[in-house]
Protein backbone atom coordinates (compact mmCIF):
# COMPACT_ATOMS: atom_id res chain seq x y z
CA UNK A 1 0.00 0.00 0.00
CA UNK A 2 0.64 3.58 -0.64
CA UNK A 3 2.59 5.58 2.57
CA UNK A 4 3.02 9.27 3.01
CA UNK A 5 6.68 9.03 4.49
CA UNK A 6 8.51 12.44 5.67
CA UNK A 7 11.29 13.06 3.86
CA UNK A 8 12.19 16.49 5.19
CA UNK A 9 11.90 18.95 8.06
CA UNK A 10 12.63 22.86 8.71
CA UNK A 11 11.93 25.59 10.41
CA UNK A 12 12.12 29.58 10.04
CA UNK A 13 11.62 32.39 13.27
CA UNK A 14 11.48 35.89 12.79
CA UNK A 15 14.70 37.69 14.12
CA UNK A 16 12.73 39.34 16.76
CA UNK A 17 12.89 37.93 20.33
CA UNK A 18 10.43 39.07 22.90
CA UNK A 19 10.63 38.13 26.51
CA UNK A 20 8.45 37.57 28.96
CA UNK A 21 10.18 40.68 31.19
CA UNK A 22 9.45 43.00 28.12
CA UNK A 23 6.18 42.49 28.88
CA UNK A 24 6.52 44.32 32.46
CA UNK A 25 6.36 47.72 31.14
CA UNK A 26 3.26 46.90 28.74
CA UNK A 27 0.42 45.06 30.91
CA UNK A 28 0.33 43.80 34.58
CA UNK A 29 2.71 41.00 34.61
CA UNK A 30 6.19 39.15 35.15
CA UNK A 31 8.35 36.81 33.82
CA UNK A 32 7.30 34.98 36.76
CA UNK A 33 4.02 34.79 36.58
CA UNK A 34 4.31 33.71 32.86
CA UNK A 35 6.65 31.32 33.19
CA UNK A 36 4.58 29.28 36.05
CA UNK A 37 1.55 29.70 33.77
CA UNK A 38 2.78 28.59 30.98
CA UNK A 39 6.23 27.40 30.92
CA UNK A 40 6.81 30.01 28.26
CA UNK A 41 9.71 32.03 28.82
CA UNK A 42 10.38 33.82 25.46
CA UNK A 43 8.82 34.14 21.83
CA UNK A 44 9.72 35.48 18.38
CA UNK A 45 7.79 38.68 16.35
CA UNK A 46 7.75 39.38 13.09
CA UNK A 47 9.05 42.66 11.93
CA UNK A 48 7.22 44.38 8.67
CA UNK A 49 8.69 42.49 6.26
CA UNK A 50 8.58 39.54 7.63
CA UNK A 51 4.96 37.94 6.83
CA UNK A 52 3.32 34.73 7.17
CA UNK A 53 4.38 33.91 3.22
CA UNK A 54 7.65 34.93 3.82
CA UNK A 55 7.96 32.76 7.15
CA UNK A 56 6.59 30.14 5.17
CA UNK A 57 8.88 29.86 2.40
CA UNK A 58 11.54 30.13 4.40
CA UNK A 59 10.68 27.05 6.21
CA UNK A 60 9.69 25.57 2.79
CA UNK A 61 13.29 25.96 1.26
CA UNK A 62 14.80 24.31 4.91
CA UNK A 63 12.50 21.21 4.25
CA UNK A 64 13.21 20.97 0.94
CA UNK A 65 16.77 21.35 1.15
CA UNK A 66 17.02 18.72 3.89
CA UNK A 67 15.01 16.33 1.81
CA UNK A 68 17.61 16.51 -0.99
CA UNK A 69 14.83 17.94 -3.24
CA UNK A 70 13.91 21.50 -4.97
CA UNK A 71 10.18 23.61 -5.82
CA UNK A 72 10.66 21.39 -9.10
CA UNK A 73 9.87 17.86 -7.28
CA UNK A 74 6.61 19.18 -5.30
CA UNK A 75 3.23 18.51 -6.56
CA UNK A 76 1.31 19.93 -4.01
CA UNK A 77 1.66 22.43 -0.98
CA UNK A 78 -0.91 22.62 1.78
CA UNK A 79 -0.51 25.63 4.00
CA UNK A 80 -2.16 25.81 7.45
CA UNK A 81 -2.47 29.16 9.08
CA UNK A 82 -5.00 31.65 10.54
CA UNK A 83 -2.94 34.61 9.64
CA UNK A 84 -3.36 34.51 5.79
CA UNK A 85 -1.38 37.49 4.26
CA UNK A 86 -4.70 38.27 2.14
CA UNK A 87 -8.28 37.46 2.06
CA UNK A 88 -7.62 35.85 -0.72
CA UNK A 89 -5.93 34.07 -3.14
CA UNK A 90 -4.87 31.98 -0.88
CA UNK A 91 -0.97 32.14 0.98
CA UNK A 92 0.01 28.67 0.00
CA UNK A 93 -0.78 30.57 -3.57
CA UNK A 94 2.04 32.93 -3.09
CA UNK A 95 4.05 30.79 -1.33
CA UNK A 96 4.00 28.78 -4.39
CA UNK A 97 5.17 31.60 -6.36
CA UNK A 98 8.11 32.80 -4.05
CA UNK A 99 9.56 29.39 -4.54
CA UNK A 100 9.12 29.45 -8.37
CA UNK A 101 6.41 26.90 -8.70
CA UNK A 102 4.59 27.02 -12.03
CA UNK A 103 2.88 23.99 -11.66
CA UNK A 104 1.17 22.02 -9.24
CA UNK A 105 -1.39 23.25 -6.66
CA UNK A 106 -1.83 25.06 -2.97
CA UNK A 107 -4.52 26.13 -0.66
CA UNK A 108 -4.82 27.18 2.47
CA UNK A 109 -6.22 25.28 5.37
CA UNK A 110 -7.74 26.97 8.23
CA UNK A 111 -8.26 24.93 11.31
CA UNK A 112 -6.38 27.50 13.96
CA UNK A 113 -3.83 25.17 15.89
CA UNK A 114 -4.96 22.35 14.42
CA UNK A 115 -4.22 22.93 10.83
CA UNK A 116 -0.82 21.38 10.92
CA UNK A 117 -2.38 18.00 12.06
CA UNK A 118 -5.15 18.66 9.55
CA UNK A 119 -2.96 19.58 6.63
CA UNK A 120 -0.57 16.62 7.05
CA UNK A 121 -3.76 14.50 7.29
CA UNK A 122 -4.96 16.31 4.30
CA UNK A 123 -1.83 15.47 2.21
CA UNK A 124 -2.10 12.07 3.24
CA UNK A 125 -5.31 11.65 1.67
CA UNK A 126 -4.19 13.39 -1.53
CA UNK A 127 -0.46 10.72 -1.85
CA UNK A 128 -2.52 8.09 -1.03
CA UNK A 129 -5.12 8.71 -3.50
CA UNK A 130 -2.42 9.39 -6.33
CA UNK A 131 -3.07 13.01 -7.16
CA UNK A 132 0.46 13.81 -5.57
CA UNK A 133 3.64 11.62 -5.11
CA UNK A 134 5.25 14.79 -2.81
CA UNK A 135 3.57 17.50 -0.88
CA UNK A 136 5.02 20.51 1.00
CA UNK A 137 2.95 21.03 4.10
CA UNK A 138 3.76 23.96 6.13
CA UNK A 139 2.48 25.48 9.06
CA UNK A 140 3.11 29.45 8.96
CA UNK A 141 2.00 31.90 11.51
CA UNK A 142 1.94 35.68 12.73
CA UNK A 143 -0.27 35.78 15.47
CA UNK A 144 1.40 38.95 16.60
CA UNK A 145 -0.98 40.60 14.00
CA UNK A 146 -3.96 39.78 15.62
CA UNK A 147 -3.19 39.87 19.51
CA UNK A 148 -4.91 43.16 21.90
CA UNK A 149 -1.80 43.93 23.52
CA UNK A 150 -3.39 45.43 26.03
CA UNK A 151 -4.96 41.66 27.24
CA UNK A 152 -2.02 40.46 29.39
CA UNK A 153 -4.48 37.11 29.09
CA UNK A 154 -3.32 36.39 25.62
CA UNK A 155 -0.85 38.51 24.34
CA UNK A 156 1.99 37.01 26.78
CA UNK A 157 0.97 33.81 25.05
CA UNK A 158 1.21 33.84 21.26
CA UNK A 159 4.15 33.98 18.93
CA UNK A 160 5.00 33.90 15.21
CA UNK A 161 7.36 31.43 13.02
CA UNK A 162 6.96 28.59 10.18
CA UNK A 163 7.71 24.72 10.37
CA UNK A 164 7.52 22.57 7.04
CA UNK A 165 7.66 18.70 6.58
CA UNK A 166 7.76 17.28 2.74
CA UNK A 167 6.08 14.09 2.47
CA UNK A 168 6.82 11.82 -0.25
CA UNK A 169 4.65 8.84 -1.83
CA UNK A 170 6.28 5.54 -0.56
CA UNK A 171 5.13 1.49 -0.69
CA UNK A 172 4.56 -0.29 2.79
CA UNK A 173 3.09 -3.37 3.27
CA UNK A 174 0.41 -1.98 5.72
CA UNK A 175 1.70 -3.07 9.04
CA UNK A 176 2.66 -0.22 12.32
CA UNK A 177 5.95 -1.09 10.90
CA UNK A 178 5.50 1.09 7.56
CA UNK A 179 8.04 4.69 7.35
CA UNK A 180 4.68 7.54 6.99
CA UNK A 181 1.62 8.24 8.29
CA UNK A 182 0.26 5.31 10.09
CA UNK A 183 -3.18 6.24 11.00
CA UNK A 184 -5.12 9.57 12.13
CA UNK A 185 -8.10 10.75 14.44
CA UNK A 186 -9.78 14.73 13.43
CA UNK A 187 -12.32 16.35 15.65
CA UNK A 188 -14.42 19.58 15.78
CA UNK A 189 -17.40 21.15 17.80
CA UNK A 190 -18.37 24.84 16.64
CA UNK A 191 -20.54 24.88 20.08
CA UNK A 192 -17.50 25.66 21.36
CA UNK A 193 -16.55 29.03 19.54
CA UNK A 194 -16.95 31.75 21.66
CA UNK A 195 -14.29 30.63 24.26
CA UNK A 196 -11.40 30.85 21.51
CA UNK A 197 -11.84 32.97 18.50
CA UNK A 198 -11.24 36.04 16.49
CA UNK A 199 -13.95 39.07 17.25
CA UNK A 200 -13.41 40.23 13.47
CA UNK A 201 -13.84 39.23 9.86
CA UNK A 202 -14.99 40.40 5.78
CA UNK A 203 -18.46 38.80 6.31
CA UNK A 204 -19.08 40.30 10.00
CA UNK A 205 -16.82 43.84 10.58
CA UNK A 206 -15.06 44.38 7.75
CA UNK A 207 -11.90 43.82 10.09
CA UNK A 208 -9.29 41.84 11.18
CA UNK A 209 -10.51 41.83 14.51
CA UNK A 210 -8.33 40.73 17.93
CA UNK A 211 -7.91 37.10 19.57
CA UNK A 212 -10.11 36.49 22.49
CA UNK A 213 -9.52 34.03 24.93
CA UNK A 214 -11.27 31.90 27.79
CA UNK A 215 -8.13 30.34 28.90
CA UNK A 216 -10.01 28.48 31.97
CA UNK A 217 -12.47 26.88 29.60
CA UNK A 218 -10.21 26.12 26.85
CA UNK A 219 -8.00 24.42 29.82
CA UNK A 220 -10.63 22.81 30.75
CA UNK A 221 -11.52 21.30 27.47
CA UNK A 222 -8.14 20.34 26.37
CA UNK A 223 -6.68 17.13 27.97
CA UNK A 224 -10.35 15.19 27.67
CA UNK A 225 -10.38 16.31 23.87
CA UNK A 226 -7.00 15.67 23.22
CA UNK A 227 -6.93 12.48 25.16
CA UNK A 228 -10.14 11.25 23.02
CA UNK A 229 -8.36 11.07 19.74
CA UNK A 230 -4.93 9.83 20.95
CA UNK A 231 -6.87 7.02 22.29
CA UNK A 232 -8.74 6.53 19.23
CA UNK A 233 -5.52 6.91 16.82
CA UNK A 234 -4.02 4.49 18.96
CA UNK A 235 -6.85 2.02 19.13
CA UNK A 236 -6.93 2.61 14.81
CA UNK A 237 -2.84 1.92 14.62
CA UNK A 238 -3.13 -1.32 17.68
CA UNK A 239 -0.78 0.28 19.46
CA UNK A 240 -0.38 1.66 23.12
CA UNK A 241 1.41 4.53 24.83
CA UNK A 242 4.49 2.30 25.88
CA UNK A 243 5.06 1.98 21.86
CA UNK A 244 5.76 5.97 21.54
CA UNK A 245 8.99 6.73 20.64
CA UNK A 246 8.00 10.38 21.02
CA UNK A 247 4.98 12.55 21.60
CA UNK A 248 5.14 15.74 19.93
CA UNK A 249 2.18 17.93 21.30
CA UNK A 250 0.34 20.85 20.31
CA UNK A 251 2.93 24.18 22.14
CA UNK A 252 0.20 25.97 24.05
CA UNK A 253 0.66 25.67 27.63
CA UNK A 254 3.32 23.23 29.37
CA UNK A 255 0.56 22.26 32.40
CA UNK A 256 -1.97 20.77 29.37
CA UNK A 257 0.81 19.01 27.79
CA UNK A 258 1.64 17.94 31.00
CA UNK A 259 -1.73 16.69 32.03
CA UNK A 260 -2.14 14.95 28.45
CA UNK A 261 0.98 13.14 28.89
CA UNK A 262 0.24 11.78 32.52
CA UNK A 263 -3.29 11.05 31.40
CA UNK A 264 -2.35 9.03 28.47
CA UNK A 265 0.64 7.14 30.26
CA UNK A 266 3.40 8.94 28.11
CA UNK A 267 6.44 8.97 30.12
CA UNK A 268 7.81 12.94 30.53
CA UNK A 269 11.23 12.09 28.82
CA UNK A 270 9.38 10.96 25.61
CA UNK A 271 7.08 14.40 25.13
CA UNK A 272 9.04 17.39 22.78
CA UNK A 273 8.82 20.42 24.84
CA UNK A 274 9.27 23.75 22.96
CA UNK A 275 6.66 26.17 24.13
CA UNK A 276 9.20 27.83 26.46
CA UNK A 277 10.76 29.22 23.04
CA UNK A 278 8.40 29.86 20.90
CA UNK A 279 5.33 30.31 22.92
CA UNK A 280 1.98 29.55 20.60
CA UNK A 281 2.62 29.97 17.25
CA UNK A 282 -0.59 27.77 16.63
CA UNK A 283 -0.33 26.30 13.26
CA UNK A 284 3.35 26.60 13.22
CA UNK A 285 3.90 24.89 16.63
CA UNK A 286 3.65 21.13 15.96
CA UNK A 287 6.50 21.40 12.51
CA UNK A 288 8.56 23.73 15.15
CA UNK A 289 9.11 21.51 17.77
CA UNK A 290 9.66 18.75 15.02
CA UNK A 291 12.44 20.12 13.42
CA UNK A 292 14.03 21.42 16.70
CA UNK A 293 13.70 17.42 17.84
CA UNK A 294 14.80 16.22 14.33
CA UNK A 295 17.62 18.60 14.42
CA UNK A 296 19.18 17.64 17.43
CA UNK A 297 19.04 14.02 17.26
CA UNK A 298 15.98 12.91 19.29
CA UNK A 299 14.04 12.17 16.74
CA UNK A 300 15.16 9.25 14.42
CA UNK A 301 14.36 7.15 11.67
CA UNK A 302 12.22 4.23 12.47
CA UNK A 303 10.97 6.12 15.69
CA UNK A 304 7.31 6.45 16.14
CA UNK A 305 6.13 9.66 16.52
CA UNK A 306 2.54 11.00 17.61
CA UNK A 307 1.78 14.50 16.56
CA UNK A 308 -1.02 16.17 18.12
CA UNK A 309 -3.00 19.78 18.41
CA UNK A 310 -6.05 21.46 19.71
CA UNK A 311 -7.49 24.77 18.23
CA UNK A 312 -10.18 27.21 18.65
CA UNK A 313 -13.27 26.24 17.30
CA UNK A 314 -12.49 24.01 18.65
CA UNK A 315 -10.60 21.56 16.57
CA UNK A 316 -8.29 19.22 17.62
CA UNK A 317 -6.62 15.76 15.97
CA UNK A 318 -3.67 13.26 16.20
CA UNK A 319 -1.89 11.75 14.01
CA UNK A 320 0.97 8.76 14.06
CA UNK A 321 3.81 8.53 11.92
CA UNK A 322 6.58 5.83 11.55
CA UNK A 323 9.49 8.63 10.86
């Protein structure tokens, strides 16, 4: 059978570093108080010219440079983010362009801090089904574009950057031994809007709009949801948590991916922590912590690797993947 195997990983951050003490002179806070939140301790901004396309490519070229492969060799790219540089045409559209793509196809998907998990389910569908032997999937935020900074309740949280995996068409013989994606679980609820969502929009105020937050409900939420359809990807793949080689979460908040972890059984030295340097960069969060683990040797070919994310919406999936 057909596998969707990674073939390459990379990363781009805006130059920008913000920490949590520059934050003291803004909105009632400290580093303290931050860091015991959320175990974030520091996260990058993007300057003008540095966009959610240009973060984008930037991790684009990293993948495909570590893959060994050039814009020539992609079929498809799939771009998650909820910071679109335009209404429309879509970002994947002109990330297509920066990186001299003249054939092929791109759209965006919007599933907040899910999309990652989404997209890579997405391009899964699309190898599998033969309409694309590679696929760039990227995850590209700047959620510094759409934070109050006046809320100390959620703009201390939220950070910009890019991560990019390309996934490449491969044969397996269908067992939990297979290199690619081994099996997936997707979820949404719109009941649950109002407690994470963007108070703007073309069809409602003509605006952008600012992030608003209920961080205690969202918290409250998160490890049942998230624990739902790890259980069910696992149950789909017959595996358990013992199997993990590593669990690379959704970078939110270090006490929910510490409660998911415990919850599910996944011993702490086998989760990819990397919220305390990037903070949330939602869609971008899940392909950033992979390439810092891929990068520094934790992750390894042959390891089994569960990706996971929850957004607002909410949304939230999981998917497993023999690297």
């Amino acid at each position: 059978m057909i596998r969707s195997a990674v073939r390459g990983t990379g990363a781009a951050l805006p130059r920008r570093i913000m920490k949590n003490a520059d934050f003291e002179g803004m909105v009632e806070t400290s580093d303290e108080w931050i860091a015991q939140r959320t175990g974030i301790r520091q996260r990058h901004i993007a300057a003008d010219d540095e966009t959610t396309a240009s973060l984008g490519e930037a991790a684009a070229r990293v993948a495909l440079a570590d893959a060994g492969l050039t814009p020539d060799d992609i079929d498809l790219i799939v771009l998650a983010t909820s910071t679109p540089n335009n209404t429309f045409p879509a970002t994947a559209v002109e990330i297509q362009n920066r990186l001299g793509m003249q054939h092929g196809f791109a759209f965006d998907m919007q599933a907040v801090c899910s999309g990652f998990v989404y997209a890579v389910t997405t391009a899964d569908l699309y190898i599998r089904g033969g309409l694309a032997k590679r696929v760039l999937v990227i995850g590209s935020e700047t959620f510094s574009r759409i934070l109050d900074w006046s809320d100390r309740s959620t703009c201390v949280l939220f950070g910009d950057g890019a991560g990019a995996v390309v996934l490449e068409a491969g044969e397996g013989a269908g067992t939990i031994a297979d290199r690619g994606v081994l099996a997936a679980s997707l979820r949404s609820d719109g009941a649950h809007k109002e407690k994470l969502f963007v108070d703007g929009g073309p069809s409602t105020t003509g605006t952008v709009g600012h992030l608003r937050m209920e961080g205690r409900e969202v918290f409250k939420h998160a490890v049942g949801m998230i624990t739902d359809v790890i259980e069910t990807t696992f149950s789909a793949a017959g595996i358990t948590a013992d199997d993990l080689d590593w669990f690379v979460p959704h970078q939110a908040n270090k006490r929910i991916i510490d409660a998911s972890a415990k919850k599910l059984g996944i011993a702490e030295q086998k989760v990819v922590v990397t919220v305390d340097l990037h903070g949330n960069t939602s869609a971008a969060s899940v392909p950033l912590a992979l390439s810092v683990a891929v990068a520094d040797g934790r992750i390894k070919k042959g390891d089994l690797v569960l990706l996971e994310a929850m957004g607002g919406g909410f949304t939230w999936g999981a998917v497993l993947v023999r690297w």
